[in-house]
N, C-alpha and C. Protein backbone atom coordinates (compact mmCIF):
# COMPACT_ATOMS: atom_id res chain seq x y z
N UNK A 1 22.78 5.55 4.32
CA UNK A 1 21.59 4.74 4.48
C UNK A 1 20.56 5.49 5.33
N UNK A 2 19.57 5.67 5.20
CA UNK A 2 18.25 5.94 5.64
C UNK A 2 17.68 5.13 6.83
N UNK A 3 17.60 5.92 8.50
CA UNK A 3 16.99 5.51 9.04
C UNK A 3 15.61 5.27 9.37
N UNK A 4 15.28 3.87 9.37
CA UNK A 4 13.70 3.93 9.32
C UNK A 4 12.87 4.29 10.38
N UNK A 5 13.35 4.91 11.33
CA UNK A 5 12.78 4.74 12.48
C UNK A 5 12.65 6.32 12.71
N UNK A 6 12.85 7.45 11.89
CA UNK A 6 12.37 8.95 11.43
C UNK A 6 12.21 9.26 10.29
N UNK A 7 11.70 9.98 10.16
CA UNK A 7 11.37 10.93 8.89
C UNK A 7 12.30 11.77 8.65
N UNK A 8 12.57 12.08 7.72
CA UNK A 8 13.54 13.29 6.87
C UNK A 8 12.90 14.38 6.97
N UNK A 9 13.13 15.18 6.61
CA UNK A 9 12.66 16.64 5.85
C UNK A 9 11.82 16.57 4.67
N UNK A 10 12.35 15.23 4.01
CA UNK A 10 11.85 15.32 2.80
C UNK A 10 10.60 14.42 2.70
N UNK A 11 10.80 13.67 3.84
CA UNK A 11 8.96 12.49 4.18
C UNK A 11 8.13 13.31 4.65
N UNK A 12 8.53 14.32 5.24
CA UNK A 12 7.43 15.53 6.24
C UNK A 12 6.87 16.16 5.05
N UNK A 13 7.16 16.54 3.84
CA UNK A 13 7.41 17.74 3.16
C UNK A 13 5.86 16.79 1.55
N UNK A 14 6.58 15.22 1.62
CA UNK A 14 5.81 14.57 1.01
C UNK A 14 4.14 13.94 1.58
N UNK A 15 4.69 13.68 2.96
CA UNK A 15 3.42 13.81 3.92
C UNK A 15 2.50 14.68 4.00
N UNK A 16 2.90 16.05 3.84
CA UNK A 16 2.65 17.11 4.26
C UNK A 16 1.70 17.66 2.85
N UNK A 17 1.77 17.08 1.52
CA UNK A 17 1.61 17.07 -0.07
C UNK A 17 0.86 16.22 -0.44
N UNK A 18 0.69 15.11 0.49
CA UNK A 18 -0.74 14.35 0.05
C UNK A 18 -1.84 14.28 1.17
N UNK A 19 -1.15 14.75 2.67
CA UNK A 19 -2.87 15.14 3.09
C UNK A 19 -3.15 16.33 2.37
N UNK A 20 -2.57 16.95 1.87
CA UNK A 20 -3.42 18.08 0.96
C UNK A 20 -4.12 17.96 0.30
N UNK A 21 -3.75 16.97 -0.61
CA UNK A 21 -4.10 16.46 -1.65
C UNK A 21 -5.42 15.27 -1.39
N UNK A 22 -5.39 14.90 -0.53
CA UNK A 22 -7.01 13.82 -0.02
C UNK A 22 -7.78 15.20 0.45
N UNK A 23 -7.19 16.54 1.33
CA UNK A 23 -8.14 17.55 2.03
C UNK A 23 -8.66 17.98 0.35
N UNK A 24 -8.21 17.97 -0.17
CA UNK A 24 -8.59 19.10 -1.53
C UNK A 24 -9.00 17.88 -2.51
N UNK A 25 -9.45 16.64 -2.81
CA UNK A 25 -10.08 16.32 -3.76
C UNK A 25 -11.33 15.60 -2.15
N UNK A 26 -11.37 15.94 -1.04
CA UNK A 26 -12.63 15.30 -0.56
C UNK A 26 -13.55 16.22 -0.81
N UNK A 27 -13.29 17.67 -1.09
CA UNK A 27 -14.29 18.44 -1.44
C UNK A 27 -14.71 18.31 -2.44
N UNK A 28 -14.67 17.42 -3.79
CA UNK A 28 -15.27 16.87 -5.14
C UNK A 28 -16.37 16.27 -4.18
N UNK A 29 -17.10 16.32 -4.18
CA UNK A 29 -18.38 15.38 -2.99
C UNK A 29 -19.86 15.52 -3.54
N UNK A 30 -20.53 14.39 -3.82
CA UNK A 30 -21.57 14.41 -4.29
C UNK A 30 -22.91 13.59 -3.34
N UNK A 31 -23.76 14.45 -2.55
CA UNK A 31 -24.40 13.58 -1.60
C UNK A 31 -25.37 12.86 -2.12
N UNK A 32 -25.18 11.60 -0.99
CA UNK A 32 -26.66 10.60 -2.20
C UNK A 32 -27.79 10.18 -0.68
N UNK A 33 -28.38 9.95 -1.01
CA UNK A 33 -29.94 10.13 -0.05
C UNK A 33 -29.86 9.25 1.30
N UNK A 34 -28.68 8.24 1.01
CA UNK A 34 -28.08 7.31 2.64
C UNK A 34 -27.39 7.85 3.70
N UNK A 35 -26.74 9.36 3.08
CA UNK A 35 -26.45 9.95 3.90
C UNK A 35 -24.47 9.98 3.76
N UNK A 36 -24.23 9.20 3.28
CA UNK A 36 -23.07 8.72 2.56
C UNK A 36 -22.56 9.36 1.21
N UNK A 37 -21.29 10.42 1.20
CA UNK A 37 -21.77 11.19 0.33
C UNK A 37 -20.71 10.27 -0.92
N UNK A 38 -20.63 10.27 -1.92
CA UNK A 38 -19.53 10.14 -3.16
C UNK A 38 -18.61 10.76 -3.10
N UNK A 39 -17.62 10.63 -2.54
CA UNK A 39 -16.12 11.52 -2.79
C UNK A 39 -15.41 11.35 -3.86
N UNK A 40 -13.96 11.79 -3.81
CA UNK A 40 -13.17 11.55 -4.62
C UNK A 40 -11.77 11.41 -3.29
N UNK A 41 -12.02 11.31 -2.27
CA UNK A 41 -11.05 11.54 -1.23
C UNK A 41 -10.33 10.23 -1.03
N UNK A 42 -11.28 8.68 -1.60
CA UNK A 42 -10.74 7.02 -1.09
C UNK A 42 -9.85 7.01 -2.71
N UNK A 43 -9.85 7.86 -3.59
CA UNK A 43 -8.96 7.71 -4.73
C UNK A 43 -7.83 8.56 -4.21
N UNK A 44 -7.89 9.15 -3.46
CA UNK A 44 -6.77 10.51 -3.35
C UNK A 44 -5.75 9.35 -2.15
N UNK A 45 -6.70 8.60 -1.44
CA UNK A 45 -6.23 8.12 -0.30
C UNK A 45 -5.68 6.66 -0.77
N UNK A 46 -6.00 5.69 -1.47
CA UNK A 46 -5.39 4.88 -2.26
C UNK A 46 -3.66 5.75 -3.28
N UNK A 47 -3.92 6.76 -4.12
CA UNK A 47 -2.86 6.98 -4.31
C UNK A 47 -1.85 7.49 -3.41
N UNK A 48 -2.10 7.75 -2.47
CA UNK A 48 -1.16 8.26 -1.46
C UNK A 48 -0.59 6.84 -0.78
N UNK A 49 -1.22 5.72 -0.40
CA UNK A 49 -0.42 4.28 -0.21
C UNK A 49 0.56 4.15 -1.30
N UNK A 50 0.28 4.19 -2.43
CA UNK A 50 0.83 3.50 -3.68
C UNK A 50 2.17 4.59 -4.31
N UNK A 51 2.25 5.78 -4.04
CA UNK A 51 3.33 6.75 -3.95
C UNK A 51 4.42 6.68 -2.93
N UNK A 52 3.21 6.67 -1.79
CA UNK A 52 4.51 7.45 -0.22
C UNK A 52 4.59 5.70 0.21
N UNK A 53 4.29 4.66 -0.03
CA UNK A 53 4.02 3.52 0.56
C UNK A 53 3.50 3.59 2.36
N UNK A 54 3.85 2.53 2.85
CA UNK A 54 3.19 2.16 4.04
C UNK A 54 3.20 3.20 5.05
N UNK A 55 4.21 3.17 5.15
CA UNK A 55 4.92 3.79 6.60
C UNK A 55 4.44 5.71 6.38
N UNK A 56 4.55 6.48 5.46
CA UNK A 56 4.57 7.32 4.45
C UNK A 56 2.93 7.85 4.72
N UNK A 57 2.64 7.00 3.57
CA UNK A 57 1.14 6.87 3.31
C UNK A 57 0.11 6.68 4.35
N UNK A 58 0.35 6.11 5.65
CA UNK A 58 -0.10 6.12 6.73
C UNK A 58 0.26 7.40 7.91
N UNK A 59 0.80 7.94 7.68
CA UNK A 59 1.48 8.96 8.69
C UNK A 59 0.70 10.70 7.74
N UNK A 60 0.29 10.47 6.44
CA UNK A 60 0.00 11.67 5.75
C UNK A 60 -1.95 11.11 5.80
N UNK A 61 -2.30 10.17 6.16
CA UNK A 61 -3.74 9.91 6.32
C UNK A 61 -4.08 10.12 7.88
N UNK A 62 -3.00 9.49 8.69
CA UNK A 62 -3.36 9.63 10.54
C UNK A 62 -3.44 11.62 10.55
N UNK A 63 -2.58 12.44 9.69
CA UNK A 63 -2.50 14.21 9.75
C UNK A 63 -4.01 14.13 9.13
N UNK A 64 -4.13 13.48 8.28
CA UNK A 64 -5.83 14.45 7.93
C UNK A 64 -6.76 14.22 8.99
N UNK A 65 -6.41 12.78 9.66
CA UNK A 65 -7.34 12.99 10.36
C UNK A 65 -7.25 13.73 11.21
N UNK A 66 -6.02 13.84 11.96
CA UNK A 66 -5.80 14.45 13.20
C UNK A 66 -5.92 15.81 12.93
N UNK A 67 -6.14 16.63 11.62
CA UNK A 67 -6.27 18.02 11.15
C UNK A 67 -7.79 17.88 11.31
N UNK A 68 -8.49 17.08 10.81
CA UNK A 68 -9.95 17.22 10.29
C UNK A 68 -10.61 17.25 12.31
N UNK A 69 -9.78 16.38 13.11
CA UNK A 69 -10.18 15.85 14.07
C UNK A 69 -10.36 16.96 15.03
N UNK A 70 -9.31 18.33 14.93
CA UNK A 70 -8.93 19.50 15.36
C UNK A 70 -9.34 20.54 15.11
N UNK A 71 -10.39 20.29 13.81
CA UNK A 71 -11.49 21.70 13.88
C UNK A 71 -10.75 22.01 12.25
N UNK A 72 -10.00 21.41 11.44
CA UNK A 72 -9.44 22.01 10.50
C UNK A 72 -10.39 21.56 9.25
N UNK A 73 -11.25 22.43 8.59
CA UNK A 73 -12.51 21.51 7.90
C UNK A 73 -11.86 20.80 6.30
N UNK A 74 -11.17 19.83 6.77
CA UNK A 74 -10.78 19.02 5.74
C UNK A 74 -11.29 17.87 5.32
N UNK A 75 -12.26 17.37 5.70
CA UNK A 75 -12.99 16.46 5.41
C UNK A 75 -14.57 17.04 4.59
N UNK A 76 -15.22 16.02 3.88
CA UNK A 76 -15.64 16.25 2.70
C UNK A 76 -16.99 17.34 3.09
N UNK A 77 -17.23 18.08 2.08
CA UNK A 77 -18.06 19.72 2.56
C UNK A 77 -17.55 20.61 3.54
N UNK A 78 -15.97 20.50 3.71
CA UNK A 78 -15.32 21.64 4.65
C UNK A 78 -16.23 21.05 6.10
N UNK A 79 -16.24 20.00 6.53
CA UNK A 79 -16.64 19.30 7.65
C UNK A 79 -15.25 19.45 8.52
N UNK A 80 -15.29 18.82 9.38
CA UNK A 80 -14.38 19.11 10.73
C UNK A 80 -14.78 18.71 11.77
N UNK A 81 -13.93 18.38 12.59
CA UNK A 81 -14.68 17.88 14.26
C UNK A 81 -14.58 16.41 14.57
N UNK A 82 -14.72 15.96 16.14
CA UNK A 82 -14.61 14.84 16.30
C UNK A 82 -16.03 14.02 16.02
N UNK A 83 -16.99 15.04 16.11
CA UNK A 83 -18.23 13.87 15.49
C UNK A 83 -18.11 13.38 14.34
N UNK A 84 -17.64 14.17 13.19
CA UNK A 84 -17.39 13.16 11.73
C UNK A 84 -16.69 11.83 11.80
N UNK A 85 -15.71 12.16 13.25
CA UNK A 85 -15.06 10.54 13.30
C UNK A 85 -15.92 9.31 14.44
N UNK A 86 -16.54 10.24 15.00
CA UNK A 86 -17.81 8.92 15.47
C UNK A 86 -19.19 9.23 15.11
N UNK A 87 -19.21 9.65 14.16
CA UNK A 87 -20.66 9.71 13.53
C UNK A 87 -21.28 8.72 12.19
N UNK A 88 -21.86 8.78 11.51
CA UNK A 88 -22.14 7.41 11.19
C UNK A 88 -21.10 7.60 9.75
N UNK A 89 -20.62 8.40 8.97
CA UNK A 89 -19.78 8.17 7.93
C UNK A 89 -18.10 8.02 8.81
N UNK A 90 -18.30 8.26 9.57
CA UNK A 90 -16.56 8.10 10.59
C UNK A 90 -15.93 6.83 10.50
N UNK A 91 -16.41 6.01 10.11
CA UNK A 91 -15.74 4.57 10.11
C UNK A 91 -14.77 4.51 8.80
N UNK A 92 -15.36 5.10 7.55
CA UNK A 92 -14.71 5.15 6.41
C UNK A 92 -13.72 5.97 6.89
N UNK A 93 -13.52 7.25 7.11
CA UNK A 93 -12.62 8.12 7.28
C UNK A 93 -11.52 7.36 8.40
N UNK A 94 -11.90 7.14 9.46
CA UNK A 94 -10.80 5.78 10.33
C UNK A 94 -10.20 4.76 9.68
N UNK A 95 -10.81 4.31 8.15
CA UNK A 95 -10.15 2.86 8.09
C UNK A 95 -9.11 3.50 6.57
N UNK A 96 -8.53 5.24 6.28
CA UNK A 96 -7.87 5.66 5.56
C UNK A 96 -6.43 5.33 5.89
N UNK A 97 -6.13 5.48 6.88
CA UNK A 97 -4.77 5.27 7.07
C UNK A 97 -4.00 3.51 7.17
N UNK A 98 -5.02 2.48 7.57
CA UNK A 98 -5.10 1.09 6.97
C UNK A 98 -5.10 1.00 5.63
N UNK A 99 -6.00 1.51 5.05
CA UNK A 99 -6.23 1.36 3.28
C UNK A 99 -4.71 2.34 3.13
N UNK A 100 -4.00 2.95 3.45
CA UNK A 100 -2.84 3.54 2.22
C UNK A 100 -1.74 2.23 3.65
N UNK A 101 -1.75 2.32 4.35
CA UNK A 101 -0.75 1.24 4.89
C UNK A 101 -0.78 -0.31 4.07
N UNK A 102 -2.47 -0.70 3.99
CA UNK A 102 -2.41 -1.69 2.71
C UNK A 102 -1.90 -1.72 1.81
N UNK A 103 -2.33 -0.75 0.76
CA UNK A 103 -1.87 -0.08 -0.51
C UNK A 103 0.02 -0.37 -0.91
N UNK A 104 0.11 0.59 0.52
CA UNK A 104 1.75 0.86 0.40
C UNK A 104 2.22 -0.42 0.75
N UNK A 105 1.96 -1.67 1.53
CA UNK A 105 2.67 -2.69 1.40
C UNK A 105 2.86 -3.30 0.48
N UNK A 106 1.60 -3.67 -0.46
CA UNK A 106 1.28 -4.07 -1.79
C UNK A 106 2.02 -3.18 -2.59
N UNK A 107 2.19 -1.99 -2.83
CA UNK A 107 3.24 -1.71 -3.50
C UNK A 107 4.85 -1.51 -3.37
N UNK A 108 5.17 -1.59 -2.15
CA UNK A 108 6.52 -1.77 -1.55
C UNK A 108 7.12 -3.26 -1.78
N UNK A 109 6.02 -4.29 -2.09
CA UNK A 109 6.90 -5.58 -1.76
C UNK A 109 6.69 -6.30 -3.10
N UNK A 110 5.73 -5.81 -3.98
CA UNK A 110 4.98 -6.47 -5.26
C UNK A 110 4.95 -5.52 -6.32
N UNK A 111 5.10 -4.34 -5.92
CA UNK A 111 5.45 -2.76 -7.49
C UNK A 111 3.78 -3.57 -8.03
N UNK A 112 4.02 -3.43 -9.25
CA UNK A 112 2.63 -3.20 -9.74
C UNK A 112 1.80 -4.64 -9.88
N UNK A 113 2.55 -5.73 -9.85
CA UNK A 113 1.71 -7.09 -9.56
C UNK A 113 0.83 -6.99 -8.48
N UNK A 114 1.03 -6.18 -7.17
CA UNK A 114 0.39 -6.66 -6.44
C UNK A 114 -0.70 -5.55 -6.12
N UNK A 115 -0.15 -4.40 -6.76
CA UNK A 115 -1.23 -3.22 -6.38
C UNK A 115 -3.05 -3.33 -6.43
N UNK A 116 -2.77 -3.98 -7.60
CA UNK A 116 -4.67 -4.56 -7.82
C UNK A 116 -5.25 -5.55 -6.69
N UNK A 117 -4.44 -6.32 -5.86
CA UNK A 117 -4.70 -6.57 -4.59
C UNK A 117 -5.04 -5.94 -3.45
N UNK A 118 -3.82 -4.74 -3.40
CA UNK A 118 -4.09 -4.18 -2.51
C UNK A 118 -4.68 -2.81 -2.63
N UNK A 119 -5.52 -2.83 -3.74
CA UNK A 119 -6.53 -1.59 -3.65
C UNK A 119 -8.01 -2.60 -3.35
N UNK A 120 -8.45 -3.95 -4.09
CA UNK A 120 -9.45 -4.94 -3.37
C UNK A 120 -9.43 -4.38 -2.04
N UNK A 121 -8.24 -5.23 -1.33
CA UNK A 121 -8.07 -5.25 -0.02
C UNK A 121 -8.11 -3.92 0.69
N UNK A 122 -7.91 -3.10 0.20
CA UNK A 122 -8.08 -1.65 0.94
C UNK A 122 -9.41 -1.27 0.72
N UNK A 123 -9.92 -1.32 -0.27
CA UNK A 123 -11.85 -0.76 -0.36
C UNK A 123 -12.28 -1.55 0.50
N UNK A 124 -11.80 -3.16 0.37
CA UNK A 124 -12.73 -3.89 1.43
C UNK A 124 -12.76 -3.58 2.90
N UNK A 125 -11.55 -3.24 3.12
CA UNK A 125 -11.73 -2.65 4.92
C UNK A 125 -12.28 -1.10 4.87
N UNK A 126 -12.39 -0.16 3.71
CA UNK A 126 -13.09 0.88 3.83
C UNK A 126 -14.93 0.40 3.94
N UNK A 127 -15.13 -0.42 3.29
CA UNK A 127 -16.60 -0.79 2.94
C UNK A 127 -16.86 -1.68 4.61
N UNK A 128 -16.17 -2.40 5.46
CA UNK A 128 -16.10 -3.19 6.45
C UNK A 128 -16.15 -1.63 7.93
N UNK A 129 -15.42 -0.99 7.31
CA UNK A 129 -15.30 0.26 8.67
C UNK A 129 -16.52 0.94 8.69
N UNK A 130 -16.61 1.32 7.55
CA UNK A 130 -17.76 2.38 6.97
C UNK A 130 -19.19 1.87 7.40
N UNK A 131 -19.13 0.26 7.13
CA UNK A 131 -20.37 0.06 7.02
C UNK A 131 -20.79 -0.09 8.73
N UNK A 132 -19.81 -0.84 9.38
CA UNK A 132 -20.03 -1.44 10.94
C UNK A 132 -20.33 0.14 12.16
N UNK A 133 -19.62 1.19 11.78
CA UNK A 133 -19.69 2.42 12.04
C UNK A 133 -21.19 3.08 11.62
N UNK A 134 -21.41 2.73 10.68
CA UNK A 134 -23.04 3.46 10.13
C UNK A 134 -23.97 2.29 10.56
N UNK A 135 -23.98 1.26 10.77
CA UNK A 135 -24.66 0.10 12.14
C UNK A 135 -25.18 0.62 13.31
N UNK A 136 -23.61 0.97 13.85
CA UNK A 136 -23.63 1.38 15.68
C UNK A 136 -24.07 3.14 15.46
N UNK A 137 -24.12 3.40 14.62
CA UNK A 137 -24.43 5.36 14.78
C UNK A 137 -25.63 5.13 14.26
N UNK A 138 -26.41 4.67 12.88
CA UNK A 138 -27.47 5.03 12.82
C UNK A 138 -28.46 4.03 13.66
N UNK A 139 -28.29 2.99 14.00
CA UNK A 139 -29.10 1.64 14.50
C UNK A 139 -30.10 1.08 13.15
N UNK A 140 -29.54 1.07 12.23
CA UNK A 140 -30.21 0.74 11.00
C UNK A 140 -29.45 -1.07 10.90
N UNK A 141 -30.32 -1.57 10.43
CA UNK A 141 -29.76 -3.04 10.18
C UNK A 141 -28.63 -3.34 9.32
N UNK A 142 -27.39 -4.56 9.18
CA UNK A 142 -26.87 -4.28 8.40
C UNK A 142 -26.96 -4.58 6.95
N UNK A 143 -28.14 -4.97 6.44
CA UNK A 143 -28.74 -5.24 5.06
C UNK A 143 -29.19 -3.50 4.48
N UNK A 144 -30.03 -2.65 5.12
CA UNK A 144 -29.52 -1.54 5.06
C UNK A 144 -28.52 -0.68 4.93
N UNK A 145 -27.76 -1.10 5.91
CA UNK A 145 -26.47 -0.20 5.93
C UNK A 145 -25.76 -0.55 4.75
N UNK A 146 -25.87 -1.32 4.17
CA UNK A 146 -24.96 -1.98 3.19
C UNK A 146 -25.69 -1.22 1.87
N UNK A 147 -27.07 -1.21 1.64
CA UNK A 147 -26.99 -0.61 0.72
C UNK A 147 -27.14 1.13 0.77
N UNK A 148 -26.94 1.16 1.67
CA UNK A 148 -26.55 2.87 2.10
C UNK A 148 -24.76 3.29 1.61
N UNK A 149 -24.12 2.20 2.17
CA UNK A 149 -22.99 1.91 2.32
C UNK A 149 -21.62 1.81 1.38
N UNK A 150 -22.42 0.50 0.34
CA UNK A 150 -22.12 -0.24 -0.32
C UNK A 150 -21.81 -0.40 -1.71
N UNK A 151 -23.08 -0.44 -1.67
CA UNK A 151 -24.02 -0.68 -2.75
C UNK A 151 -23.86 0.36 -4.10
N UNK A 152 -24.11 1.63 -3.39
CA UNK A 152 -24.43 2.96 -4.54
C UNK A 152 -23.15 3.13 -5.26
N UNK A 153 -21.77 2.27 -4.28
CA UNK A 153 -20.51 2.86 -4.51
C UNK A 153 -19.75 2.04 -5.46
N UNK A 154 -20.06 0.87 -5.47
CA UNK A 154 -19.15 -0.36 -5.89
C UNK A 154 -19.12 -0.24 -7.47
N UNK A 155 -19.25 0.42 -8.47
CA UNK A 155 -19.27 1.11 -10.03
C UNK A 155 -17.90 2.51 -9.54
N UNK A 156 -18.71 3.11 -8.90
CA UNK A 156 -17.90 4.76 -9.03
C UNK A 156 -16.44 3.96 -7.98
N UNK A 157 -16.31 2.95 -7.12
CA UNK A 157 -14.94 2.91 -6.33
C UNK A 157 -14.07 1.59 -7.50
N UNK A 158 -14.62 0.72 -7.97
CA UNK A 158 -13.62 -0.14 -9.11
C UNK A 158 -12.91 1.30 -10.22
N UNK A 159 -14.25 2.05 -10.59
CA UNK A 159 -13.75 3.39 -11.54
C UNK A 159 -12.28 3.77 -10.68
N UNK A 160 -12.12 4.55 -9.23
CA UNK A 160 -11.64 4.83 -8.50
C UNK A 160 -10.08 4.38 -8.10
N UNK A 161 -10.57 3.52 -7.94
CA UNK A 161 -9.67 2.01 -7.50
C UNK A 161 -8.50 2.05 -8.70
N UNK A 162 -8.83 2.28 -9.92
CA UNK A 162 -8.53 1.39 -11.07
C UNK A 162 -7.59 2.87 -11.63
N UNK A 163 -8.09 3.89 -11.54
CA UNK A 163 -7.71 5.16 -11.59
C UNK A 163 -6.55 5.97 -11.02
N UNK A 164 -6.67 5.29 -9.47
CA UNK A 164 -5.47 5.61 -8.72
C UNK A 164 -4.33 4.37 -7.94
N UNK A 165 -4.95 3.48 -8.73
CA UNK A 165 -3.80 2.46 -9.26
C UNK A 165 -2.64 2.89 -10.33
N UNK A 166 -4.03 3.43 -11.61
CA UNK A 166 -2.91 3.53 -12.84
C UNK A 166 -1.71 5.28 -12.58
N UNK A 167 -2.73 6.06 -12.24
CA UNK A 167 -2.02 7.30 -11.66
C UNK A 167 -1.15 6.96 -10.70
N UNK A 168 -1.56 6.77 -9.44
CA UNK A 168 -0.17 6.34 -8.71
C UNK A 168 1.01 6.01 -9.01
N UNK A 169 0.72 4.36 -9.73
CA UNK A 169 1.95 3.89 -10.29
C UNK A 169 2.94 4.94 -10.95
N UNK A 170 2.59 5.42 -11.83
CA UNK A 170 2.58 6.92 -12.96
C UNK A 170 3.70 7.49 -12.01
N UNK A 171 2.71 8.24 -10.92
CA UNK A 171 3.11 9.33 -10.59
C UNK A 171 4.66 9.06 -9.74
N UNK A 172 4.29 7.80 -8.72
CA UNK A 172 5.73 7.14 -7.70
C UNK A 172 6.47 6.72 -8.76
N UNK A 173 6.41 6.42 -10.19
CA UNK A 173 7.74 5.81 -11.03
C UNK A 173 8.86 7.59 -11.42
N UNK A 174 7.49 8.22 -12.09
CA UNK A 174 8.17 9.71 -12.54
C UNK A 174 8.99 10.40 -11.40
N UNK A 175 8.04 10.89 -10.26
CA UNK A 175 8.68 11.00 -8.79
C UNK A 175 9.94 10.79 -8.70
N UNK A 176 10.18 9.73 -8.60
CA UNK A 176 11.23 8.80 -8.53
C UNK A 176 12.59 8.88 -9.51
N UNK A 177 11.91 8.75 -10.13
CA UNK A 177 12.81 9.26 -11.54
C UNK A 177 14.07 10.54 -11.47
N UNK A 178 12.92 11.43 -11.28
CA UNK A 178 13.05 13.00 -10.92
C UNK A 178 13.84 13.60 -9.75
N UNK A 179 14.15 12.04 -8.71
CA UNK A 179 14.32 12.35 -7.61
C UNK A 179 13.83 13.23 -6.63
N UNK A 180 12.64 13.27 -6.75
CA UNK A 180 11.75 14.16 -6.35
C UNK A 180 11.09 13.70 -5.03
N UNK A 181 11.17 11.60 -4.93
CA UNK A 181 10.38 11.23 -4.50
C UNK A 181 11.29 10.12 -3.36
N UNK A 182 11.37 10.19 -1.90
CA UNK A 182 12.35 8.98 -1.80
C UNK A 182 11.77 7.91 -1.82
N UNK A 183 12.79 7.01 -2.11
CA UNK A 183 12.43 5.69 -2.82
C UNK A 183 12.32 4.72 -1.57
N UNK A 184 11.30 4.43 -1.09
CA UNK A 184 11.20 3.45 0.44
C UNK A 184 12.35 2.61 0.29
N UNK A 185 13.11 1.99 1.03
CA UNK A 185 14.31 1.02 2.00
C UNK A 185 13.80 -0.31 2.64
């Protein structure tokens, strides 16, 4: 039996395989004029809940940050540093390791009934961090911030959302399969 209270070799090794994997699709990045750029990093970061689940999926999002936080330019345009995490896009990047702890509960306790919940529920505290963070950094109102925020995203993150729902699932069933992947306890 598997103690829950460490990691294996083999959670470090899977941890270690999807902050890669959010560092290397946040550089897909497309900037839009709010200052807020389009990633592909909240799809990389949703499938990483829905694979490694909670515990997992939260411990491989707290490393990006704590890599990105340390000068390691893994955040989106090879960015780096502690201002990206209190600067006005820093709220999104803080509320990653909640959104795959969401994710991964919703898929640890519900498999695929509940995942479409908990990708809602995870954009919504990305869109809630993101936006209250670009408030207090830029001093812009929050009817503004929202459509700085919000607004431009809510088409390209359901696309997103819906994408690394169906991949995830995919990928944690095959994984799994393969024994490739341990199966949360």
């Amino acid at each position: 039996m598997k103690d829950n209270s460490s990691f294996s070799i083999s959670d470090i090794c899977e941890v270690a395989l999807f902050t890669a994997l959010v560092s290397v699709l946040a550089q897909i990045s497309i900037p839009l004029p709010g200052g807020v750029p389009l990633t592909m990093q909240t799809m990389a970061v949703l499938m990483t809940g829905i694979v490694l689940g909670s515990k997992r999926g939260c411990a491989a999002l707290c490393a990006y940050l704590l890599l990105g936080a340390l000068g390691v330019p893994v955040f989106s345009n090879f960015g780096a540093g502690l201002s990206r995490l209190v600067g006005p896009t820093g709220g999104f990047l803080l509320s990653y390791p909640l959104m795959a702890w969401i994710i991964g509960v919703c898929a640890e306790h519900g498999g695929a009934k509940l995942i479409p919940a908990g990708l809602a529920a995870a954009t919504l505290i990305n869109y809630c961090m993101g936006t209250l963070m670009y408030v207090f950094s830029t001093g812009n109102s929050i009817a503004a911030s929202l459509a700085a925020c919000v607004l431009p995203f809510i088409g390209t993150d359901i696309l997103k959302a819906a994408l690394a729902g169906w991949m995830g699932f995919l990928l944690k069933r095959a994984l799994s399969r393969a024994g490739l992947l341990e199966r949360a306890e």
